[in-house]
PDB file of N, CA and C in Angstrom:
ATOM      1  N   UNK A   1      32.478  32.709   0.419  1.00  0.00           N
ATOM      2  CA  UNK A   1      31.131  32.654  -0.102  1.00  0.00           C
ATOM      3  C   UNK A   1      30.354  33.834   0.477  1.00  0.00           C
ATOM      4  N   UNK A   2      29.531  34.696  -0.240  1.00  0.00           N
ATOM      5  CA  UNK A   2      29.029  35.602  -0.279  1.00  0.00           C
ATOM      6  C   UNK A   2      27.828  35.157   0.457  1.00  0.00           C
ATOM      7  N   UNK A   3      26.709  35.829   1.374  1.00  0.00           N
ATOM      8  CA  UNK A   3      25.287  35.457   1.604  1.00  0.00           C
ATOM      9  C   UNK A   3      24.926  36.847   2.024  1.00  0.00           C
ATOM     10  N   UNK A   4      23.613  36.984   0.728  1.00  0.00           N
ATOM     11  CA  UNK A   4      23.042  37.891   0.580  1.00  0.00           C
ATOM     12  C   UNK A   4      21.922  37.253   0.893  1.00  0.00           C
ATOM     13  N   UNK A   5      20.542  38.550   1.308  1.00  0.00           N
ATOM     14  CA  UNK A   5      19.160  38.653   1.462  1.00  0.00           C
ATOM     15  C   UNK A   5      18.159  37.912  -0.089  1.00  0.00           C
ATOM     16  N   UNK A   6      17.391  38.091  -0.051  1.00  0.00           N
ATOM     17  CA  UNK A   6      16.334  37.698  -1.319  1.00  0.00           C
ATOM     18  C   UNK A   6      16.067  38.653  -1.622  1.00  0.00           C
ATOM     19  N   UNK A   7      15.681  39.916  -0.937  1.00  0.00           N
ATOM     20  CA  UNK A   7      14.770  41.122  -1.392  1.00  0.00           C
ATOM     21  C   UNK A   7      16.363  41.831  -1.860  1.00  0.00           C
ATOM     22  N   UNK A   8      17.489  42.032  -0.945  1.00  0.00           N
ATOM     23  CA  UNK A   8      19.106  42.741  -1.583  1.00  0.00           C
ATOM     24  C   UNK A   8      19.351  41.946  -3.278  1.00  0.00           C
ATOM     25  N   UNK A   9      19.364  40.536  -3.171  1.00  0.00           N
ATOM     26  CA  UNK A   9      19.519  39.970  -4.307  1.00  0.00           C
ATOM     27  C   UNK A   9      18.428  40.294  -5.506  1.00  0.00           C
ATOM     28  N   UNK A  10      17.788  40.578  -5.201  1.00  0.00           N
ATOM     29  CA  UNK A  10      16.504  41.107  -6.316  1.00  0.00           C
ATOM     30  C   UNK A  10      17.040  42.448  -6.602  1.00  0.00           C
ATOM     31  N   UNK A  11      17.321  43.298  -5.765  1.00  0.00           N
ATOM     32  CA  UNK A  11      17.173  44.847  -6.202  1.00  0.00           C
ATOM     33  C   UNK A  11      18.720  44.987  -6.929  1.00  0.00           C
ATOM     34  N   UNK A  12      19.445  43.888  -6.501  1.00  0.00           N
ATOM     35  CA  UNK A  12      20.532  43.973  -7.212  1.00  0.00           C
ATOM     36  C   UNK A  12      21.187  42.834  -7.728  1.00  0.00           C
ATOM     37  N   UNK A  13      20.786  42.403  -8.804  1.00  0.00           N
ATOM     38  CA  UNK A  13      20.544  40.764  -9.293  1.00  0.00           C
ATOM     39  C   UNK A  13      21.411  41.430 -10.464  1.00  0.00           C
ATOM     40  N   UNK A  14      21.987  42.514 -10.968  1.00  0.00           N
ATOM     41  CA  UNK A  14      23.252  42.756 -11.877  1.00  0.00           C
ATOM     42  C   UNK A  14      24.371  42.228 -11.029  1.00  0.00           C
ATOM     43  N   UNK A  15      24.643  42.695  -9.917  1.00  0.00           N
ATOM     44  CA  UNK A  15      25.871  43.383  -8.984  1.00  0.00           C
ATOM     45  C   UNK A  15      26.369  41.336  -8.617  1.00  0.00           C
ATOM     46  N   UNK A  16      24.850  41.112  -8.366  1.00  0.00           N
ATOM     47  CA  UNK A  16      25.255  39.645  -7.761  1.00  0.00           C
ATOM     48  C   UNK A  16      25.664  38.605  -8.911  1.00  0.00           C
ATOM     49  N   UNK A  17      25.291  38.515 -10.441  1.00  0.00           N
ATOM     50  CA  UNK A  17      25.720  38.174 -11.172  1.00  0.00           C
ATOM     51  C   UNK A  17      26.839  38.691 -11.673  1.00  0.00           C
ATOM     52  N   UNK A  18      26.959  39.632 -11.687  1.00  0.00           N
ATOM     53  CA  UNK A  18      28.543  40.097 -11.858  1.00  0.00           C
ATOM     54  C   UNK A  18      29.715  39.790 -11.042  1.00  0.00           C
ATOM     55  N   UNK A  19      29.427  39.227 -10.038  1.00  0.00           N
ATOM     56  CA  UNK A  19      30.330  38.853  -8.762  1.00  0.00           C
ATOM     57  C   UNK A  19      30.651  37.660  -8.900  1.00  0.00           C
ATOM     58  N   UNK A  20      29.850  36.769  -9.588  1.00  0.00           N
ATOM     59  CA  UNK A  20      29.699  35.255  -9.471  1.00  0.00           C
ATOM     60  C   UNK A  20      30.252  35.088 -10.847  1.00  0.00           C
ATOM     61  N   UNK A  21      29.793  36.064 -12.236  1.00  0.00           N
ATOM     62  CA  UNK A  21      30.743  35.744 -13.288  1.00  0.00           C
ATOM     63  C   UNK A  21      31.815  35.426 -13.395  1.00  0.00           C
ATOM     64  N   UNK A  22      32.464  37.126 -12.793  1.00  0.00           N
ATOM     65  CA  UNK A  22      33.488  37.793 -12.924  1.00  0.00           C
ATOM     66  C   UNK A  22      34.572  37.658 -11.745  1.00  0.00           C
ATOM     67  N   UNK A  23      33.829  37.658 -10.876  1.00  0.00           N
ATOM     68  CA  UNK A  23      34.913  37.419  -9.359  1.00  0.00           C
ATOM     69  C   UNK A  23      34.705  35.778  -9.025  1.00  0.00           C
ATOM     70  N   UNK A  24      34.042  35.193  -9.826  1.00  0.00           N
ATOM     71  CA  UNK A  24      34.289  33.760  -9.204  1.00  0.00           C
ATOM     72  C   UNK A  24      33.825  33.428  -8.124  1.00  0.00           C
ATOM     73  N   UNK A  25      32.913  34.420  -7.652  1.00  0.00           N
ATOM     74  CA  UNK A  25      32.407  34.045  -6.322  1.00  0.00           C
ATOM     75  C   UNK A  25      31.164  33.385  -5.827  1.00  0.00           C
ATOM     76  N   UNK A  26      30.543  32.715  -5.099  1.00  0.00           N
ATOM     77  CA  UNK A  26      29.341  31.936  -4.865  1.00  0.00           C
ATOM     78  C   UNK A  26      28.534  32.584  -4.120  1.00  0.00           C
ATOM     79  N   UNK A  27      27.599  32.977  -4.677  1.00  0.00           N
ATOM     80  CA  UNK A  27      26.464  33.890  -3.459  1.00  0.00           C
ATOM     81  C   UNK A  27      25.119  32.727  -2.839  1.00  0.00           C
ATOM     82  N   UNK A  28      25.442  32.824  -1.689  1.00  0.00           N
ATOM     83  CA  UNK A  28      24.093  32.065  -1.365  1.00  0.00           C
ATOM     84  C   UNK A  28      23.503  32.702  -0.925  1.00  0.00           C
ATOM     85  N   UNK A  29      21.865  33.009  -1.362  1.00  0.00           N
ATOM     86  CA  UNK A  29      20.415  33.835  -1.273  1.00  0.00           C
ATOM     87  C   UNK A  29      19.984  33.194   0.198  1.00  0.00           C
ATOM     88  N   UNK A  30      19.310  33.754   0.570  1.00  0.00           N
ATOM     89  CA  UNK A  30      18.925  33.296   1.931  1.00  0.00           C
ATOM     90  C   UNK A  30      17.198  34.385   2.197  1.00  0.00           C
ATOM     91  N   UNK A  31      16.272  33.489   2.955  1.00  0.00           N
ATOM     92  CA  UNK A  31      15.477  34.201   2.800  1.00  0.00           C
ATOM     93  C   UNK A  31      15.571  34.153   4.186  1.00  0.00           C
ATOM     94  N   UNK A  32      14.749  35.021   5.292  1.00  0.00           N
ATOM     95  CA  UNK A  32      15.013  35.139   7.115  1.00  0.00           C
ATOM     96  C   UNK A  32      15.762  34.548   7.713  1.00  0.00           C
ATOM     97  N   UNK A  33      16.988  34.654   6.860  1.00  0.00           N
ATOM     98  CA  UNK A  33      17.959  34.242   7.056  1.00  0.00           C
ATOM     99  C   UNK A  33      18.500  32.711   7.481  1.00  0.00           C
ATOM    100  N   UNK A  34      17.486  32.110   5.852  1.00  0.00           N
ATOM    101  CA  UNK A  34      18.124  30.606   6.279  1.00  0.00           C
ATOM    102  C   UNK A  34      18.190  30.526   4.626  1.00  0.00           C
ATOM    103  N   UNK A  35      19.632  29.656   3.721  1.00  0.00           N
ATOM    104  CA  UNK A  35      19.785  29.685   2.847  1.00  0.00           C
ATOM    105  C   UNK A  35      18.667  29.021   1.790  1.00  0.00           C
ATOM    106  N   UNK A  36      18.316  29.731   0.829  1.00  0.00           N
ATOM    107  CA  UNK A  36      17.025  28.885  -0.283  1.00  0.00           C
ATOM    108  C   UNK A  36      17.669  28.829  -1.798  1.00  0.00           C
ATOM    109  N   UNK A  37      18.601  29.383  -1.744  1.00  0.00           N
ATOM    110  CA  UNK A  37      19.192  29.280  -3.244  1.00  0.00           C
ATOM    111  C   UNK A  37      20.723  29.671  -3.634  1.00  0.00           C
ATOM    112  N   UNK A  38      21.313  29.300  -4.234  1.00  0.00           N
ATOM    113  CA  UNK A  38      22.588  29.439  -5.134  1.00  0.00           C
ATOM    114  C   UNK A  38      22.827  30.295  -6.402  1.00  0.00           C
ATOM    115  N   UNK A  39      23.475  31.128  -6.137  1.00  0.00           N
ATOM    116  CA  UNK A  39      24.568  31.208  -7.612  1.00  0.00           C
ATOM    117  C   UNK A  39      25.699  31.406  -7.819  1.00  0.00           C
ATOM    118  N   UNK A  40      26.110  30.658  -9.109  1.00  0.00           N
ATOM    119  CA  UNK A  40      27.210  29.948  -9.080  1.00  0.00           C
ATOM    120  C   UNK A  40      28.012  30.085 -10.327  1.00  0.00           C
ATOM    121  N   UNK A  41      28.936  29.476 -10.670  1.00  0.00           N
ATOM    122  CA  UNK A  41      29.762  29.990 -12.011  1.00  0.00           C
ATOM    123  C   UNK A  41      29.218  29.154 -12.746  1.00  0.00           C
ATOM    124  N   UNK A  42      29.247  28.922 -14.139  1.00  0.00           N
ATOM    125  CA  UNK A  42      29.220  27.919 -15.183  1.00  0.00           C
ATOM    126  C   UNK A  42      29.674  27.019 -14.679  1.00  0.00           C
ATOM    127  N   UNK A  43      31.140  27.239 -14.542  1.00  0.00           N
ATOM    128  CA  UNK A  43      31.833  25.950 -14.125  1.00  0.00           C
ATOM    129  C   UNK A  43      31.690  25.094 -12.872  1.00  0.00           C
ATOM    130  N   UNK A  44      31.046  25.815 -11.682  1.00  0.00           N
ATOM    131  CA  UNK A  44      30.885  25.092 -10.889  1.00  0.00           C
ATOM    132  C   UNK A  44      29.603  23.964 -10.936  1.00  0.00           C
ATOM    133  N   UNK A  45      28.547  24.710 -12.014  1.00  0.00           N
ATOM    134  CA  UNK A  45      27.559  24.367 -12.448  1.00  0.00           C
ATOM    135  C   UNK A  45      28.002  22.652 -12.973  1.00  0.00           C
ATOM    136  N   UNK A  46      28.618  23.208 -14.151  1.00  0.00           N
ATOM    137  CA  UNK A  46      29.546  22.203 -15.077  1.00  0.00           C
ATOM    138  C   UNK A  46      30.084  21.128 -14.475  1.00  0.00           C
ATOM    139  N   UNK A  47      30.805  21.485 -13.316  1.00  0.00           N
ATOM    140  CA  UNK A  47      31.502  19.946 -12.308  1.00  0.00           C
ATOM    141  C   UNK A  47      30.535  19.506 -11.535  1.00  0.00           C
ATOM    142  N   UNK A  48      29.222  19.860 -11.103  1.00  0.00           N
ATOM    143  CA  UNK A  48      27.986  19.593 -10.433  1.00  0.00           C
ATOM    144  C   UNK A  48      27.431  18.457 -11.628  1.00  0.00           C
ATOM    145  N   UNK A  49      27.167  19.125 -12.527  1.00  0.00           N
ATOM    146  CA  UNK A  49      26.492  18.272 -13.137  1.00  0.00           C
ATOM    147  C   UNK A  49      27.283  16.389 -13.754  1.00  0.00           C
ATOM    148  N   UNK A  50      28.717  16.962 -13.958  1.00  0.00           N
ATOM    149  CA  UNK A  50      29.593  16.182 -14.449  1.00  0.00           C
ATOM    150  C   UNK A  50      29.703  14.681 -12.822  1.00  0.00           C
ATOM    151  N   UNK A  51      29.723  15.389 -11.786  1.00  0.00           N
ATOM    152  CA  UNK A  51      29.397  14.681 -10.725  1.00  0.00           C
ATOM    153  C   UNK A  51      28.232  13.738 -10.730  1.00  0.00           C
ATOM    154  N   UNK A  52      27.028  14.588 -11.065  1.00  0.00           N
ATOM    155  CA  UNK A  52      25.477  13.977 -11.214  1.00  0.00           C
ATOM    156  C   UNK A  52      25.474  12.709 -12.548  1.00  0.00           C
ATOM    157  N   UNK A  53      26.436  12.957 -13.524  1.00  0.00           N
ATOM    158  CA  UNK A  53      26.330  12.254 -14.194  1.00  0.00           C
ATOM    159  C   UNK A  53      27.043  10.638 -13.714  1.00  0.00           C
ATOM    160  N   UNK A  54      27.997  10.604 -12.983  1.00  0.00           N
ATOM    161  CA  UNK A  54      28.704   9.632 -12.765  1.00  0.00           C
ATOM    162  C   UNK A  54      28.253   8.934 -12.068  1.00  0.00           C
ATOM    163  N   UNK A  55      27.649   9.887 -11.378  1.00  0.00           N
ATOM    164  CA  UNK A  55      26.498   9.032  -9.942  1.00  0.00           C
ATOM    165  C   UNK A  55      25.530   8.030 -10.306  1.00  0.00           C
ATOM    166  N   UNK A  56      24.781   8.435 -11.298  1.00  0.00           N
ATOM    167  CA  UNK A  56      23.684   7.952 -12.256  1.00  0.00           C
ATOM    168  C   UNK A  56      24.471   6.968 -12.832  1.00  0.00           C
ATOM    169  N   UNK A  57      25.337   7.348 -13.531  1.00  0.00           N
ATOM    170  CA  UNK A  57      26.098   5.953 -14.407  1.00  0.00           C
ATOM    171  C   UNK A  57      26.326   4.589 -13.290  1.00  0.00           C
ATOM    172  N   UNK A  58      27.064   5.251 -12.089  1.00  0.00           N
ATOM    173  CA  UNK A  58      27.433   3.889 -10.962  1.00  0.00           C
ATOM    174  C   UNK A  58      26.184   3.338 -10.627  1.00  0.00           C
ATOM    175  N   UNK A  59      24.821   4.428 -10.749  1.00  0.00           N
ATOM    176  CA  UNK A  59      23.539   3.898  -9.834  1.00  0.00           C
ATOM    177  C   UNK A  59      23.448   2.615 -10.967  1.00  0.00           C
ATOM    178  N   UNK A  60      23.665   3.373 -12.412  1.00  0.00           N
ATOM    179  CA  UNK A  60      22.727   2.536 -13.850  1.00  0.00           C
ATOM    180  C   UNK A  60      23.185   1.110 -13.549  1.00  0.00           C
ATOM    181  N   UNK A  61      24.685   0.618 -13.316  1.00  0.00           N
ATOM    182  CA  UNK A  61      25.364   0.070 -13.360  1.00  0.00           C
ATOM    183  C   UNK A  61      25.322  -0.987 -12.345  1.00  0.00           C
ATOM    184  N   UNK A  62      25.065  -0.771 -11.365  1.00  0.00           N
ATOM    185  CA  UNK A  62      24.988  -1.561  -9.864  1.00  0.00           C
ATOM    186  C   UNK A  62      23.487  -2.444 -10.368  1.00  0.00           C
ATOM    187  N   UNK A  63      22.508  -1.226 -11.115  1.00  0.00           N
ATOM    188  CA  UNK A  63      21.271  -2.304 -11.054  1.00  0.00           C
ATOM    189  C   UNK A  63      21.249  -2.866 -12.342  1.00  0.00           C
ATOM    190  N   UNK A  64      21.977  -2.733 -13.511  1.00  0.00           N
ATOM    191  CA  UNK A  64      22.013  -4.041 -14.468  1.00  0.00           C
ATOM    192  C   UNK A  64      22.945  -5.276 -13.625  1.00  0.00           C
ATOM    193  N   UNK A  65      23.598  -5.007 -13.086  1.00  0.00           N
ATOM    194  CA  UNK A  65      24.760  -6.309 -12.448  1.00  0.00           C
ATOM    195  C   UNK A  65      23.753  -6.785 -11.544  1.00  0.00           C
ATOM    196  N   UNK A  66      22.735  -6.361 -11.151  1.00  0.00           N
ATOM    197  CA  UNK A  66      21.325  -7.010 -10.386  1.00  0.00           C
ATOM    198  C   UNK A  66      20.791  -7.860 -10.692  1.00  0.00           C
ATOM    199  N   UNK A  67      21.108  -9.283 -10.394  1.00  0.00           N
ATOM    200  CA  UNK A  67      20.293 -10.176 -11.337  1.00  0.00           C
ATOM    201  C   UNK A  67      18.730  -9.943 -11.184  1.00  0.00           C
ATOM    202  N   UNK A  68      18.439  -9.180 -10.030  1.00  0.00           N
ATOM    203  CA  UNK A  68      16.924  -9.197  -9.825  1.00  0.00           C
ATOM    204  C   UNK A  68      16.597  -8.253 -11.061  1.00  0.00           C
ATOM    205  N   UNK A  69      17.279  -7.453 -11.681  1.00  0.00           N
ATOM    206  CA  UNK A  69      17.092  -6.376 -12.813  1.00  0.00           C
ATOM    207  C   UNK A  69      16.891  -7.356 -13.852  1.00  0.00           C
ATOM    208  N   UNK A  70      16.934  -7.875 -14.165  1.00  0.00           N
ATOM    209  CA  UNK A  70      17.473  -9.220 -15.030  1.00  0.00           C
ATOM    210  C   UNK A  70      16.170  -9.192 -16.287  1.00  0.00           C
ATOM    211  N   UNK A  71      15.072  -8.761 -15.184  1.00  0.00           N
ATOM    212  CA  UNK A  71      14.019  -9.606 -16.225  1.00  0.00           C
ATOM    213  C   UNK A  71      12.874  -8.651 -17.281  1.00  0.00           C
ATOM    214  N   UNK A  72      12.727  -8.920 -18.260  1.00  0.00           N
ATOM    215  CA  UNK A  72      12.228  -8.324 -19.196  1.00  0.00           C
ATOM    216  C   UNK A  72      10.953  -7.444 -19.465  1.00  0.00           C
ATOM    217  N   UNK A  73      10.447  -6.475 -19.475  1.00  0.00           N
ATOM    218  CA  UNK A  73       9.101  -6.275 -19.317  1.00  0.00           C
ATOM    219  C   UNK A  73       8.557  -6.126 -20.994  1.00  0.00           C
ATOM    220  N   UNK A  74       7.500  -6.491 -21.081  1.00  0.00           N
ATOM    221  CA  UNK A  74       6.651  -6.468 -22.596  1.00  0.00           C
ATOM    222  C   UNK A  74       6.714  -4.760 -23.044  1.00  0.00           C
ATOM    223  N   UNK A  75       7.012  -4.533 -24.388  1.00  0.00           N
ATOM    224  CA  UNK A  75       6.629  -2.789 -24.232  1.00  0.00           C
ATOM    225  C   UNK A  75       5.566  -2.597 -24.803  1.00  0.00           C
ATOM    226  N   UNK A  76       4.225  -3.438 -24.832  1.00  0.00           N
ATOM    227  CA  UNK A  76       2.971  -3.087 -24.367  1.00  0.00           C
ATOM    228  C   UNK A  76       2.856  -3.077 -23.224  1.00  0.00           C
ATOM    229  N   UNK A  77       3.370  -3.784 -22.417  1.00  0.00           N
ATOM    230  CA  UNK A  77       2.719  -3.496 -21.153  1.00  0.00           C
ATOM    231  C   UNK A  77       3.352  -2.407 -20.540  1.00  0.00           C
ATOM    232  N   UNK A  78       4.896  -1.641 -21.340  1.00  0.00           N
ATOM    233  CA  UNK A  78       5.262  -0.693 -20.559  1.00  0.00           C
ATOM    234  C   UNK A  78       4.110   0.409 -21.285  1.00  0.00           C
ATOM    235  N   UNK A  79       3.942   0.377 -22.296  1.00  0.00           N
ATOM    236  CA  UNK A  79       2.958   1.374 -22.785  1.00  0.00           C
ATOM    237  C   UNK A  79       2.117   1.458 -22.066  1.00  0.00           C
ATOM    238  N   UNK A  80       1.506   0.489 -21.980  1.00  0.00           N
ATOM    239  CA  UNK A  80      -0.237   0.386 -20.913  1.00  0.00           C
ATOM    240  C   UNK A  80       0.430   0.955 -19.297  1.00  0.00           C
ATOM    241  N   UNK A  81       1.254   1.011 -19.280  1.00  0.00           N
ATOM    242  CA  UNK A  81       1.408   1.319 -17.410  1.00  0.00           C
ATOM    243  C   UNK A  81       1.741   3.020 -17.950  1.00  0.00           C
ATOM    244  N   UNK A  82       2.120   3.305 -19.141  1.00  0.00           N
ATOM    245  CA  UNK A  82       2.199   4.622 -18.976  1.00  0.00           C
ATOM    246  C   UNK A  82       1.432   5.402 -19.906  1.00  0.00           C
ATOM    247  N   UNK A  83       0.207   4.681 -20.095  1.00  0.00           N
ATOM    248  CA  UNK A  83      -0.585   5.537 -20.813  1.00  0.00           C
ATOM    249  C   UNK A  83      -0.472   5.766 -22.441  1.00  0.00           C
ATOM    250  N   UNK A  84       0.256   5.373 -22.590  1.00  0.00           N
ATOM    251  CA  UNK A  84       0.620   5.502 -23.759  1.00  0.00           C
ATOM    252  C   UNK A  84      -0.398   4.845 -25.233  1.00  0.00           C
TER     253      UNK A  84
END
């Protein structure tokens, strides 16, 4: 993994996307030298998100099997709580 500056990554924000396309490599940005940002391939992007999704599905899942989830709300009253 690559770790470049903020102000290096700006002046050369081709060189660092080209590295991360093309070489597959992960640059982490760092500003006084403590990391603030990522870049990354599509694909790593792609299995990040594919992760995020499963997570969410087990979270969705745990709280319908909740009987405390159980109970119904009016959708006026979800309207009225959101303005709607």
């Amino acid at each position: 993994m690559v770790r470049v500056e903020a102000t290096t990554a700006r002046n050369a924000f081709s060189d660092v996307v080209n590295k991360v396309a093309y070489g597959a490599d992960r640059v982490i940005i760092e500003r006084r030298g403590k990391p603030v940002a990522a870049v990354i391939p599509m694909e790593d992007l792609r299995l990040l998100e594919l992760l995020e999704d499963r997570l969410d599905i087990e979270a969705a899942r745990k709280a319908l099997a909740d009987p405390k989830n159980r109970r119904r709300i009016p959708w006026q009253k979800v309207k009225a709580d959101l303005g709607l």
